[in-house]
C-alpha atoms as a PDB file:
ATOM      1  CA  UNK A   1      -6.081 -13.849  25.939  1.00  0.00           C
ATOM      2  CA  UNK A   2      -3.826 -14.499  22.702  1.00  0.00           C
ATOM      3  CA  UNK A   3      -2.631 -17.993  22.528  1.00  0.00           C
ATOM      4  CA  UNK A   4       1.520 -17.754  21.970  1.00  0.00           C
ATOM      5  CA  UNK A   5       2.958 -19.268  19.020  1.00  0.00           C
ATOM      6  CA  UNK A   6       3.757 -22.412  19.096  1.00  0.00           C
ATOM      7  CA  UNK A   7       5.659 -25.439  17.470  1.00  0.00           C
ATOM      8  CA  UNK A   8       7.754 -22.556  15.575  1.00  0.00           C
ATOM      9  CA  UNK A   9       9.828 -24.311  12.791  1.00  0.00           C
ATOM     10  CA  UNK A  10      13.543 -23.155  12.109  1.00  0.00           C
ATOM     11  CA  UNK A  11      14.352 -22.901   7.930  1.00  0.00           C
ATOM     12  CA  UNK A  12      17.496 -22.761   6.725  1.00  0.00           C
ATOM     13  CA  UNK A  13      18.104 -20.507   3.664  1.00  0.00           C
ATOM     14  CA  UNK A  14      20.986 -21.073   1.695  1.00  0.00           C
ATOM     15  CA  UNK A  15      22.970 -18.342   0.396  1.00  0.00           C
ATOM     16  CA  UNK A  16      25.691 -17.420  -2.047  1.00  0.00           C
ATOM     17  CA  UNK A  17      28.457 -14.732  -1.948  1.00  0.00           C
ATOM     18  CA  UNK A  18      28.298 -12.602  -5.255  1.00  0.00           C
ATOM     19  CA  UNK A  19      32.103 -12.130  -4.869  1.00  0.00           C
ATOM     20  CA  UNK A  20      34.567 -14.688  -4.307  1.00  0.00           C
ATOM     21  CA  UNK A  21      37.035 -12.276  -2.571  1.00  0.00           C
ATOM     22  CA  UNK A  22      37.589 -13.126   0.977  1.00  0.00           C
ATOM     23  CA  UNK A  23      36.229 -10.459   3.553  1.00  0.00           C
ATOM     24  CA  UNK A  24      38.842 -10.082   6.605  1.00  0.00           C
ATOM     25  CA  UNK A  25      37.994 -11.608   9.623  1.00  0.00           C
ATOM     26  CA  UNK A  26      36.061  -8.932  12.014  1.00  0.00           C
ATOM     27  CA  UNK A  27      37.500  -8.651  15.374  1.00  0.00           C
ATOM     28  CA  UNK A  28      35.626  -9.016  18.788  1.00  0.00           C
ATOM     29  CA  UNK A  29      34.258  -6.507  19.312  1.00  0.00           C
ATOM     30  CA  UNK A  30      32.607  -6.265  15.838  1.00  0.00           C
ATOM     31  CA  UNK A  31      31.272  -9.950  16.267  1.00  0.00           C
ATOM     32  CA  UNK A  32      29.702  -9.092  19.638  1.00  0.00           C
ATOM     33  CA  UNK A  33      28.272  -5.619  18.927  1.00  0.00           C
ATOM     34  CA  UNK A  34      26.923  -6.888  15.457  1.00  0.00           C
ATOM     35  CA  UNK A  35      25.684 -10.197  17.786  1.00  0.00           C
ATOM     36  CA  UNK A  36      24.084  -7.756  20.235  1.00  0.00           C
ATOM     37  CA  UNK A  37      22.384  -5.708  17.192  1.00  0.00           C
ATOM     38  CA  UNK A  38      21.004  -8.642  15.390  1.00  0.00           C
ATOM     39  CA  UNK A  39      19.414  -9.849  18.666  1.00  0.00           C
ATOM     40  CA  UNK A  40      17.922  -5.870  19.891  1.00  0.00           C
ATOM     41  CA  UNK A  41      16.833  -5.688  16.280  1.00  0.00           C
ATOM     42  CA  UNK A  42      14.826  -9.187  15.248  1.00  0.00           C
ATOM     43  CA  UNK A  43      13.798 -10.202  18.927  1.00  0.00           C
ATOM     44  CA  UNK A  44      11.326 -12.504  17.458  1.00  0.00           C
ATOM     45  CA  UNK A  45      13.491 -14.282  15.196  1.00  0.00           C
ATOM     46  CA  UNK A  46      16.451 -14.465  18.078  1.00  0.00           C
ATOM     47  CA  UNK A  47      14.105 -16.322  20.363  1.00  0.00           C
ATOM     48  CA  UNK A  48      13.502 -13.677  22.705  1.00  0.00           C
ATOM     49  CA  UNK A  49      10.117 -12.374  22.569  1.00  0.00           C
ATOM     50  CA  UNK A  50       8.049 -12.779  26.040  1.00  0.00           C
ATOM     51  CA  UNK A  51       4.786 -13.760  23.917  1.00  0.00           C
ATOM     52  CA  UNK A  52       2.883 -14.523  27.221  1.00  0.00           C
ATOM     53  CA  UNK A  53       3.895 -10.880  28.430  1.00  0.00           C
ATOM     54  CA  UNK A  54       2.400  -9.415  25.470  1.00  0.00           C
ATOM     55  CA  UNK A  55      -0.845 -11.555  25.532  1.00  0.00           C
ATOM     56  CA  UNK A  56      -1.875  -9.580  28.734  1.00  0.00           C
ATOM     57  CA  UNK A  57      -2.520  -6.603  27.021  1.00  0.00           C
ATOM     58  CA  UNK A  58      -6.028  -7.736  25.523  1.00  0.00           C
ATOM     59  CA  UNK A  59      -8.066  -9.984  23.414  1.00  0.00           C
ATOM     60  CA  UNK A  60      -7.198 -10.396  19.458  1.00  0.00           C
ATOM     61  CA  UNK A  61      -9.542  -9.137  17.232  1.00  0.00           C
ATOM     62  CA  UNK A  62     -11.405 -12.275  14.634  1.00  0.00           C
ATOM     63  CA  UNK A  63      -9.836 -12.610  11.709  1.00  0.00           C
ATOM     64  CA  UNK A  64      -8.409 -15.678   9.541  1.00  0.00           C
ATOM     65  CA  UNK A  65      -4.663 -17.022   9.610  1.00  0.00           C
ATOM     66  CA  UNK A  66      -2.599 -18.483   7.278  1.00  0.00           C
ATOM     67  CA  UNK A  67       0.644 -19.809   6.910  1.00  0.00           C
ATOM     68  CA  UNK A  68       2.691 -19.686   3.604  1.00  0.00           C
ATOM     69  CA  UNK A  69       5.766 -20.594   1.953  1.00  0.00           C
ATOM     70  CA  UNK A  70       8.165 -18.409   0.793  1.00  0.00           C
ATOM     71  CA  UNK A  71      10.161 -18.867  -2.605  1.00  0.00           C
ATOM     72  CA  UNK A  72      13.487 -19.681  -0.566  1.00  0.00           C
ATOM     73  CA  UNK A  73      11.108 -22.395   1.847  1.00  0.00           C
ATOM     74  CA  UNK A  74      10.771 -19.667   4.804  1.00  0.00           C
ATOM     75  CA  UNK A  75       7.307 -20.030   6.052  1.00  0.00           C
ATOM     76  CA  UNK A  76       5.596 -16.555   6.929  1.00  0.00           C
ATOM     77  CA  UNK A  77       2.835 -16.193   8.883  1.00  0.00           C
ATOM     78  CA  UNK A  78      -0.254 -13.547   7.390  1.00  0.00           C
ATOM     79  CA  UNK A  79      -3.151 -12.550   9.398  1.00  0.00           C
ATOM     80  CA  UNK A  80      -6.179 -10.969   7.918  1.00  0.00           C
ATOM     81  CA  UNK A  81      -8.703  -8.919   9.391  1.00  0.00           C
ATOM     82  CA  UNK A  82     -11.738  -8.073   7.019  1.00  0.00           C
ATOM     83  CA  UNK A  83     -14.282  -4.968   7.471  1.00  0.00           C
ATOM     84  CA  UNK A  84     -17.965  -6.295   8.504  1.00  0.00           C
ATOM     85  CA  UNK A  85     -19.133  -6.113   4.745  1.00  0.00           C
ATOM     86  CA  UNK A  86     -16.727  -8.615   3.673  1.00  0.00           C
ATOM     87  CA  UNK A  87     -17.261 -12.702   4.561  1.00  0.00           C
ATOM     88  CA  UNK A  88     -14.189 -14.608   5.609  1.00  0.00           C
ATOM     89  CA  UNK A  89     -13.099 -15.140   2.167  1.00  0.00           C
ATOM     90  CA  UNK A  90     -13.482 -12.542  -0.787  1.00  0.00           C
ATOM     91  CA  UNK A  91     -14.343 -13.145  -4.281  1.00  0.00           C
ATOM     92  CA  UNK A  92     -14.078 -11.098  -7.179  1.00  0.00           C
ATOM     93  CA  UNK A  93     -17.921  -9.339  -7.614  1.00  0.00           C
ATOM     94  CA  UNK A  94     -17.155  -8.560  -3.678  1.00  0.00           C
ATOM     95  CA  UNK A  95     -13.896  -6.946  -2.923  1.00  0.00           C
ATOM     96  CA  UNK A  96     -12.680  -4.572   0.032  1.00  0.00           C
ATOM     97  CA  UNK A  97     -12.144  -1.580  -1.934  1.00  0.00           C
ATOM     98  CA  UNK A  98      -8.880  -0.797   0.163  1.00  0.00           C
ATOM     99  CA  UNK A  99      -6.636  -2.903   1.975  1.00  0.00           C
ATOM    100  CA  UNK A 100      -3.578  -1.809   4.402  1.00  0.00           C
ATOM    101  CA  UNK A 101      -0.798  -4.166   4.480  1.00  0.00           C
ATOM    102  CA  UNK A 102       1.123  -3.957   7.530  1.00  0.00           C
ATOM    103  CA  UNK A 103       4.156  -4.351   8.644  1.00  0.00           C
ATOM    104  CA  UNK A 104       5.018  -4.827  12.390  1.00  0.00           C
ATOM    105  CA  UNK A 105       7.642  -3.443  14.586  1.00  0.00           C
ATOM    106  CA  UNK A 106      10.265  -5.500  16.242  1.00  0.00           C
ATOM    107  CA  UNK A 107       9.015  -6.069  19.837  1.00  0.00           C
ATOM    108  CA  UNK A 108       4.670  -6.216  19.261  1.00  0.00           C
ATOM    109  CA  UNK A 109       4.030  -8.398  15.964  1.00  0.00           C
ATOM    110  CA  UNK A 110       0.707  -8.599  13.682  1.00  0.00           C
ATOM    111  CA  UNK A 111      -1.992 -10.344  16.430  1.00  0.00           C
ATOM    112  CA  UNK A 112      -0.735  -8.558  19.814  1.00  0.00           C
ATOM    113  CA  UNK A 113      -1.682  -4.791  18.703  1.00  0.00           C
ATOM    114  CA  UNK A 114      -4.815  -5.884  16.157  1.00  0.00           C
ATOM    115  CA  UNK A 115      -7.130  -3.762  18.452  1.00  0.00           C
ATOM    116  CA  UNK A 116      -4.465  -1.235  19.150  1.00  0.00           C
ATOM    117  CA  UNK A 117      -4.522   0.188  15.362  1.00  0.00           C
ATOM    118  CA  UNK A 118      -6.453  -1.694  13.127  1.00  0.00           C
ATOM    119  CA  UNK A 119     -10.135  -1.873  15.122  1.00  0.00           C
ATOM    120  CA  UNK A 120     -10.384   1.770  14.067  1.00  0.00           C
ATOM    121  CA  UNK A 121      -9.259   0.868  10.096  1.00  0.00           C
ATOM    122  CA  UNK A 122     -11.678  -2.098   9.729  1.00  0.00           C
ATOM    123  CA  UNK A 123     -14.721   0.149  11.346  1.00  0.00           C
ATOM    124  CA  UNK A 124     -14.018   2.726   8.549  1.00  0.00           C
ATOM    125  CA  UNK A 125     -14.482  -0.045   6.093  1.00  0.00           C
ATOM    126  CA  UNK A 126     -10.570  -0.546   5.539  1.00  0.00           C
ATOM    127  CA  UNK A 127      -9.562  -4.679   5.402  1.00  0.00           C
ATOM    128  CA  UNK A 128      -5.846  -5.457   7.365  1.00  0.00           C
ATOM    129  CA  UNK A 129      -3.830  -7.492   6.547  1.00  0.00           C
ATOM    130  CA  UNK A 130      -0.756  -7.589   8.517  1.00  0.00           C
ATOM    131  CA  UNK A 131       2.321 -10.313   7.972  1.00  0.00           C
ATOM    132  CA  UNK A 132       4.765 -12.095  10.825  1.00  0.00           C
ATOM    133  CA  UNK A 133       8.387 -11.008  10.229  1.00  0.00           C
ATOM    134  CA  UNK A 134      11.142 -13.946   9.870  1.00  0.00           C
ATOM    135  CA  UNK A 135      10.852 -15.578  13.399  1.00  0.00           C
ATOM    136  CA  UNK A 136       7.946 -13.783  14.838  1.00  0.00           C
ATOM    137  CA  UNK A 137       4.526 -15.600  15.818  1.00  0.00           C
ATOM    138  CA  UNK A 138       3.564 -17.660  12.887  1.00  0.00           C
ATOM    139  CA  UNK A 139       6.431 -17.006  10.985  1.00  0.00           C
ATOM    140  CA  UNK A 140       9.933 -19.753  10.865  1.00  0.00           C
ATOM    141  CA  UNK A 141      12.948 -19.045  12.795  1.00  0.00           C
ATOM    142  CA  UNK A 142      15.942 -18.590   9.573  1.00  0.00           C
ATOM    143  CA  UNK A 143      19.484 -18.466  11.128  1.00  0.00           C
ATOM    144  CA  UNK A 144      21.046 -15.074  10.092  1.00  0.00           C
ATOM    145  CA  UNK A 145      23.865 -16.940   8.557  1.00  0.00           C
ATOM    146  CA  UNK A 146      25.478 -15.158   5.608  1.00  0.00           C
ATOM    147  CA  UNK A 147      22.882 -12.904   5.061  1.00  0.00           C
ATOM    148  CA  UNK A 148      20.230 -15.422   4.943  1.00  0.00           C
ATOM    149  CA  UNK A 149      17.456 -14.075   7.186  1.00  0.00           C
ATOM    150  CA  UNK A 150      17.396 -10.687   4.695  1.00  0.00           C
ATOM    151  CA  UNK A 151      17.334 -12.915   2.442  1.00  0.00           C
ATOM    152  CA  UNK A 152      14.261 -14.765   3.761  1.00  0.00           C
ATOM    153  CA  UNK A 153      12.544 -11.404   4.636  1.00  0.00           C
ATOM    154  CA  UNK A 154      12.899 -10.233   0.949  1.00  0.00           C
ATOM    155  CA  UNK A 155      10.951 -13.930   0.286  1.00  0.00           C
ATOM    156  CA  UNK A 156       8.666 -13.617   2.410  1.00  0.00           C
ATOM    157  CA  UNK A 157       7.153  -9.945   2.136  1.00  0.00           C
ATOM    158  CA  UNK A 158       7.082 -10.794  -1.856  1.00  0.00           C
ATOM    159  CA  UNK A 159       5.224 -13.878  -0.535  1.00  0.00           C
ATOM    160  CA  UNK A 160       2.705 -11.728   0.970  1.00  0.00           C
ATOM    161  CA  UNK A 161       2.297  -9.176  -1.308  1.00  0.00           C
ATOM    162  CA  UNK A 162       1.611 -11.597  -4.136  1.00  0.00           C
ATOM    163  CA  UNK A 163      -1.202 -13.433  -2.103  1.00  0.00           C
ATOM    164  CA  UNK A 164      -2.799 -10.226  -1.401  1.00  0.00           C
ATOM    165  CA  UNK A 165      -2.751  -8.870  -4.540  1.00  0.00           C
ATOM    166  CA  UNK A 166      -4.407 -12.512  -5.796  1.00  0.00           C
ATOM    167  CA  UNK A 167      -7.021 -12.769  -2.953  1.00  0.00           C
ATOM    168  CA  UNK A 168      -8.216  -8.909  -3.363  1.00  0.00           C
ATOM    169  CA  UNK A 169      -7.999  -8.345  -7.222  1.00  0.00           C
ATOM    170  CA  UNK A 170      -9.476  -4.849  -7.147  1.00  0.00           C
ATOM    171  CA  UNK A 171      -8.037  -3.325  -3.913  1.00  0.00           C
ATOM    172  CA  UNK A 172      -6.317  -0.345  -3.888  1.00  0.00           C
ATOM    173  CA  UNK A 173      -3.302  -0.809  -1.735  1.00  0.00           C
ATOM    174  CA  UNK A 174      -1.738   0.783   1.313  1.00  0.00           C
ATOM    175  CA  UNK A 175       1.429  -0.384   2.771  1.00  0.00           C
ATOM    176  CA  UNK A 176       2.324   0.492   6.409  1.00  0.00           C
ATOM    177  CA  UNK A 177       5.181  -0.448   8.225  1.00  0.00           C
ATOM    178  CA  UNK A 178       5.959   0.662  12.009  1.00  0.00           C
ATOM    179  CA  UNK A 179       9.046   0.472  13.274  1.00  0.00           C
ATOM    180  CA  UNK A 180      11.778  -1.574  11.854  1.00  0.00           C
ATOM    181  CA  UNK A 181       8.842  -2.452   9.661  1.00  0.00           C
ATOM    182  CA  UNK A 182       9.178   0.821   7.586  1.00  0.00           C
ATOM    183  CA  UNK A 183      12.713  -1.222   6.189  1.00  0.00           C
ATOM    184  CA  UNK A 184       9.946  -2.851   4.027  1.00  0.00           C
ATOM    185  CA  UNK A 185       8.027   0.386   2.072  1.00  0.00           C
ATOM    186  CA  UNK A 186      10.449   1.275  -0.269  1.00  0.00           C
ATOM    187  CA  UNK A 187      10.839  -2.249  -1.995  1.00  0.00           C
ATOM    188  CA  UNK A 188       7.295  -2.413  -2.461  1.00  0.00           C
ATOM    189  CA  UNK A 189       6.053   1.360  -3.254  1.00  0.00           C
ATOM    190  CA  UNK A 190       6.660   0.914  -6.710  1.00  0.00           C
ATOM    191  CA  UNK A 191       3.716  -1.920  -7.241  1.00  0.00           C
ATOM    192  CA  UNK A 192       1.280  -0.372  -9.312  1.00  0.00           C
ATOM    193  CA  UNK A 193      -2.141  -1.071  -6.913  1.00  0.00           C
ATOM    194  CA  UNK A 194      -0.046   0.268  -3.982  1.00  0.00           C
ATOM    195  CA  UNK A 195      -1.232   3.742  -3.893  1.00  0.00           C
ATOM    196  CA  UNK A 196       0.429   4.891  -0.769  1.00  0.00           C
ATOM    197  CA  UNK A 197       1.911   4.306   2.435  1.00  0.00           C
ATOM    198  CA  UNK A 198       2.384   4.884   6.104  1.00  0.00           C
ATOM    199  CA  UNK A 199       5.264   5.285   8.367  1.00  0.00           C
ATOM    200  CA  UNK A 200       4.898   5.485  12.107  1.00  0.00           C
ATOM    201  CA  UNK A 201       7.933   5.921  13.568  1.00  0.00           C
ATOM    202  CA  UNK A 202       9.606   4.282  11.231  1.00  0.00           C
ATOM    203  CA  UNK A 203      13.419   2.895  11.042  1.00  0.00           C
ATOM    204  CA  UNK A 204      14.890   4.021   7.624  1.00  0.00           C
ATOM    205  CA  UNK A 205      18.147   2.785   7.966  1.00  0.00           C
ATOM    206  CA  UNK A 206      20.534   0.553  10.330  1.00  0.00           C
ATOM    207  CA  UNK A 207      23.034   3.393  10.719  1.00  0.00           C
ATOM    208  CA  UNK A 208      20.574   4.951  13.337  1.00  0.00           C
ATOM    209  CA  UNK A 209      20.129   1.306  14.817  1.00  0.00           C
ATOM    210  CA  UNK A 210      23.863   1.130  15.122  1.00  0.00           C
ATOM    211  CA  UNK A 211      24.593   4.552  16.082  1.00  0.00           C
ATOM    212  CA  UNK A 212      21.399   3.974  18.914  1.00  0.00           C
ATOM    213  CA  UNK A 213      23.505   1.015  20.494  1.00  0.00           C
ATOM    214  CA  UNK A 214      26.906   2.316  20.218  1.00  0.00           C
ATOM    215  CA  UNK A 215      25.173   5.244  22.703  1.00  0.00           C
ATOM    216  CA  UNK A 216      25.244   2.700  25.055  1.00  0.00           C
ATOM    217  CA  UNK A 217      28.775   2.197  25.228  1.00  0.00           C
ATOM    218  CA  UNK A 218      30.593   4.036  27.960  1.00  0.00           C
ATOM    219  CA  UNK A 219      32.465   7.240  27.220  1.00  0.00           C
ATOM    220  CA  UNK A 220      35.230   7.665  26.010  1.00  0.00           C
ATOM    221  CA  UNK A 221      35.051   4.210  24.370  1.00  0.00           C
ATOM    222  CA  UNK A 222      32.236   4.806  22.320  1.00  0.00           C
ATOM    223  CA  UNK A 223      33.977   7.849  20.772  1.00  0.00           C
ATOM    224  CA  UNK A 224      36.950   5.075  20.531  1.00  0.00           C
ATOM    225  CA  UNK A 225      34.395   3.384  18.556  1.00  0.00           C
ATOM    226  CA  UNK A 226      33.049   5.610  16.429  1.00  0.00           C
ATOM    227  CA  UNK A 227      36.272   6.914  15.107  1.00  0.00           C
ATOM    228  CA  UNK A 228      37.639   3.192  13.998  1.00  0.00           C
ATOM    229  CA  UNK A 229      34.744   2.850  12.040  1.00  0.00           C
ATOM    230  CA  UNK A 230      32.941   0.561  14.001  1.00  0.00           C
ATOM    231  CA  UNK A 231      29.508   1.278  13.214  1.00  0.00           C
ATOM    232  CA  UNK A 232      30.054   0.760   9.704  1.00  0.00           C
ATOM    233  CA  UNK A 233      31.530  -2.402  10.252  1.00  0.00           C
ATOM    234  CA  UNK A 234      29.076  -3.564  13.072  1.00  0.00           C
ATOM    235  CA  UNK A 235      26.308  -3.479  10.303  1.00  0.00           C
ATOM    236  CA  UNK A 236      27.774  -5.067   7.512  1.00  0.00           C
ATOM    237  CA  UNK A 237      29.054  -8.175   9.990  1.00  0.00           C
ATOM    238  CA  UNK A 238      25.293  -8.506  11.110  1.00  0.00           C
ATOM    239  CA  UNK A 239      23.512  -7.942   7.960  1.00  0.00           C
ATOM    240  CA  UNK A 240      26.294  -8.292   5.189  1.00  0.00           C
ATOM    241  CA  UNK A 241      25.579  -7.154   1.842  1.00  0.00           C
ATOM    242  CA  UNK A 242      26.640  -9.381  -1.117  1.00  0.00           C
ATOM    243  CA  UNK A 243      24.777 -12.399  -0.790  1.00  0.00           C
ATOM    244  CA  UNK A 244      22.168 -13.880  -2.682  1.00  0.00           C
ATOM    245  CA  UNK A 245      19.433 -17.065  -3.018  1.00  0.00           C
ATOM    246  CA  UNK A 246      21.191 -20.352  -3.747  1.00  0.00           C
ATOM    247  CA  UNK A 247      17.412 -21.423  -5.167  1.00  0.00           C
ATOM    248  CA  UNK A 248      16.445 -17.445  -5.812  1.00  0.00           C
ATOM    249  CA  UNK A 249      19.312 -15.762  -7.531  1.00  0.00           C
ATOM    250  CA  UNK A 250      17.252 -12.809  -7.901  1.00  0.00           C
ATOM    251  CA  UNK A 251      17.122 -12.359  -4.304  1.00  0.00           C
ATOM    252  CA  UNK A 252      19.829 -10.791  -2.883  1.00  0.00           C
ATOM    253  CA  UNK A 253      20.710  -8.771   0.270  1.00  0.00           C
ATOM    254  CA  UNK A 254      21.488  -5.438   0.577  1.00  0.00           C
ATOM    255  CA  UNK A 255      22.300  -4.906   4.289  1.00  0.00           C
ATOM    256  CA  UNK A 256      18.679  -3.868   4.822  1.00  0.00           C
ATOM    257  CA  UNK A 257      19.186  -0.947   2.424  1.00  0.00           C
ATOM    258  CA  UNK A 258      16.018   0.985   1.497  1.00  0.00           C
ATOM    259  CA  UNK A 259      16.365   1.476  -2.227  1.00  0.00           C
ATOM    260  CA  UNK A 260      13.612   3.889  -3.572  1.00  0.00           C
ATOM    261  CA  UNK A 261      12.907   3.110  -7.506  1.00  0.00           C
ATOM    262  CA  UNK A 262      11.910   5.799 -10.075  1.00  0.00           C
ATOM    263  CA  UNK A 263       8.474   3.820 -10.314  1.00  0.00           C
ATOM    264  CA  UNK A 264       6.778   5.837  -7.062  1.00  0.00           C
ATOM    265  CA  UNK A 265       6.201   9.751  -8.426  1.00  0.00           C
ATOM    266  CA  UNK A 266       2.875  10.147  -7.086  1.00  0.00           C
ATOM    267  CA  UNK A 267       2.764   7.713  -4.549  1.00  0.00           C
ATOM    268  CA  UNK A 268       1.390   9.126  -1.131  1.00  0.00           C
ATOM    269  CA  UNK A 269       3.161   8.621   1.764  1.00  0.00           C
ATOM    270  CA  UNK A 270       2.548   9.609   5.452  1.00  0.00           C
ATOM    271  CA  UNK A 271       5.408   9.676   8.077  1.00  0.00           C
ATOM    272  CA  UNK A 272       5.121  10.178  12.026  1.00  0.00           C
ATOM    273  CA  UNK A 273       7.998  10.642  13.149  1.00  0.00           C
ATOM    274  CA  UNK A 274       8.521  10.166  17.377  1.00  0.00           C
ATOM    275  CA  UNK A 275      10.044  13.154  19.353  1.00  0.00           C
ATOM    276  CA  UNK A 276      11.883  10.804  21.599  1.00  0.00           C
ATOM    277  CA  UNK A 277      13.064   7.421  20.849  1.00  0.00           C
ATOM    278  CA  UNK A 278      16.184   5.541  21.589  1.00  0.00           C
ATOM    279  CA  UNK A 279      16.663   4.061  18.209  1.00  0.00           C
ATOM    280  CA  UNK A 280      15.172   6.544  15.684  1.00  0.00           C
ATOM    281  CA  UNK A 281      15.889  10.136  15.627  1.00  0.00           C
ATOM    282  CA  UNK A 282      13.204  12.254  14.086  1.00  0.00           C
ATOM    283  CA  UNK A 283      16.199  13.969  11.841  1.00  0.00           C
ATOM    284  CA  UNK A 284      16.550  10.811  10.566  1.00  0.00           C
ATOM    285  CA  UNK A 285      12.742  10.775   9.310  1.00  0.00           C
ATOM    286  CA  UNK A 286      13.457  14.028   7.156  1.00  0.00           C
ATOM    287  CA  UNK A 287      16.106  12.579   5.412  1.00  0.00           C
ATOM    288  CA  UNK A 288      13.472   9.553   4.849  1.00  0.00           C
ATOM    289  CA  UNK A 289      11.099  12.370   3.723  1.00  0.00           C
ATOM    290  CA  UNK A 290      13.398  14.451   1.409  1.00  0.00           C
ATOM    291  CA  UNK A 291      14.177  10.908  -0.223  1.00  0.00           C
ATOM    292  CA  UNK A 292      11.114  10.113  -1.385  1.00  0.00           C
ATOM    293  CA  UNK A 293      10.345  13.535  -2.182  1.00  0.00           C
ATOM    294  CA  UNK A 294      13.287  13.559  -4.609  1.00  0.00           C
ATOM    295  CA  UNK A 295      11.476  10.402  -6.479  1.00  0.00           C
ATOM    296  CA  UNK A 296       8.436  12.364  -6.792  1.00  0.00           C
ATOM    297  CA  UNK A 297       6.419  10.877  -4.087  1.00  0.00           C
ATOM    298  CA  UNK A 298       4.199  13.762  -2.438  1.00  0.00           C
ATOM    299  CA  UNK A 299       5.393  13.402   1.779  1.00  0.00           C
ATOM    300  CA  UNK A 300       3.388  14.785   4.531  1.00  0.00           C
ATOM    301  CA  UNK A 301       5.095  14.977   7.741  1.00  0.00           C
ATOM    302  CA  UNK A 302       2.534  14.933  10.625  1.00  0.00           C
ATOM    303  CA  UNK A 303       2.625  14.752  13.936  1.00  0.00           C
ATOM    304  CA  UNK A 304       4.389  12.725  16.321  1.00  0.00           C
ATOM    305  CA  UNK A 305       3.422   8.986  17.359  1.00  0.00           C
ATOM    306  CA  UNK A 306       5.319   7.940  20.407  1.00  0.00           C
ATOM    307  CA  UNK A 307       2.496   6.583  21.650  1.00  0.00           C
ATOM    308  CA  UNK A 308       2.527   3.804  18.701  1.00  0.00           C
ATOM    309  CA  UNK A 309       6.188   2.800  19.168  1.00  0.00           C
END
């Protein structure tokens, strides 16, 4: 049985508007649909997450743990899984000639679905290494406060892609997000070892997060909803744009926008999109696909996943 996290520390992150124009106060119903989002969204870091329900499914695979700290002060949990050639801790004449970095979903983080989907990578000779998202398992609770848990997120993924790329020097890279994970592929696509990268089922923007809890509304108010604009605003009050690192500058938030560089033509990428899901329409994953298609990234579209959701 997996042990649940405990002794989870909370880390404030400051932040700083880039504009000093006032935004207008959001009404209501924005503050307690954007409330409700941030909460279905980041269960983990709202406090939510039944860890001892999720430790029934199985036993976690070995593997080493670590704990690191961000650039902002987030901490951010990494668990690594290596393939049976490699000792606990690799050195430069003995390297895991690929490693897939992974990035969970919102409700199953890095150590409750190790056997699920990486016991079949590290058999193939393929190392994991798979990170906590802000709040989840190992990884510190950050107030979403004026953007700051994007902002921490941003931190902390950098965090982890910087001690990977130190601890396995040669690797070829593979980044893999699931989920609301998938929010993290296009920032780091462009890295020159990353060679490729996965998406199962993956989110690829909050408008089909909003739109996917607006559905929930009644009728005819969530048509009353739609046409004021709501959605729009429901995002940017939960994850507002516009803010950046008081001790980062060069961190700033985007509202979770996936922003594809000109530094990816080649790049491989895999999507599986699911055929039914509340939150992610597989339309939405061709629009994904056509994306990085237009940056010159060669897509293949396979089959569906719902299984992995």
């Amino acid at each position: 049985m997996i042990d649940p996290p405990s002794n989870q520390e909370t880390t404030p992150v400051e932040t700083i508007r880039e504009s000093n124009t006032p935004e207008p106060t959001p009404d209501w119903l924005t503050r307690r649909l954007a409330k409700s989002l941030d909460n279905q969204l980041f269960v983990g870091n709202a406090g939510a997450l039944k860890y001892d329900y999720l430790g029934r499914n199985g036993d976690e695979l070995p593997g080493n743990h670590y704990t690191i700290t961000s650039a902002v002060g987030s901490k951010v949990g990494i668990h690594e899984y290596p393939t049976q050639a490699l000792s606990s801790a690799p050195d430069s004449d003995s390297d895991s000639n690929l490693v897939l970095l992974f990035f969970h979903g919102n409700l199953r983080p890095t150590r409750y679905l190790s056997k699920e989907i990486f016991q079949p990578l590290i058999e193939k000779g393929i190392t994991v290494i798979g990170r906590d998202f802000v709040g989840y398992d190992a990884s510190s609770f950050v107030p979403n406060v004026n953007g700051a848990m994007e902002i921490a997120a941003i931190a902390n993924d950098e965090a982890v892609i910087n001690w990977t790329l130190e601890r396995y020097p040669k690797a070829r890279i593979v980044i893999c997000g699931r989920s609301m994970g998938a929010l993290s592929l296009a920032g780091h696509l462009a890295q020159p070892r990353v060679v490729g990268a996965i998406g199962i089922v993956p989110v690829t923007s909050l408008d089909s997060l909003v739109d996917g809890l607006v559905a929930w509304i009644p009728w005819p108010l969530s048509d009353l909803v739609c046409r004021l604009g709501y959605p729009e605003a429901i995002a940017h009050e939960a994850f507002p744009p516009g803010f950046r690192s008081k001790v980062e500058p060069g961190i700033a938030t985007s509202g979770f926008a996936s922003m594809l560089t000109d530094d990816v033509r080649g790049k491989l990428v895999f999507l599986f999109p699911a055929e039914v899901d509340e939150f992610v329409p597989k339309d939405r994953v061709g629009v994904l696909q056509r994306e990085m298609e237009e940056k010159g990234c060669r897509v293949s579209l396979l089959r569906a996943l719902d299984e992995l959701r």
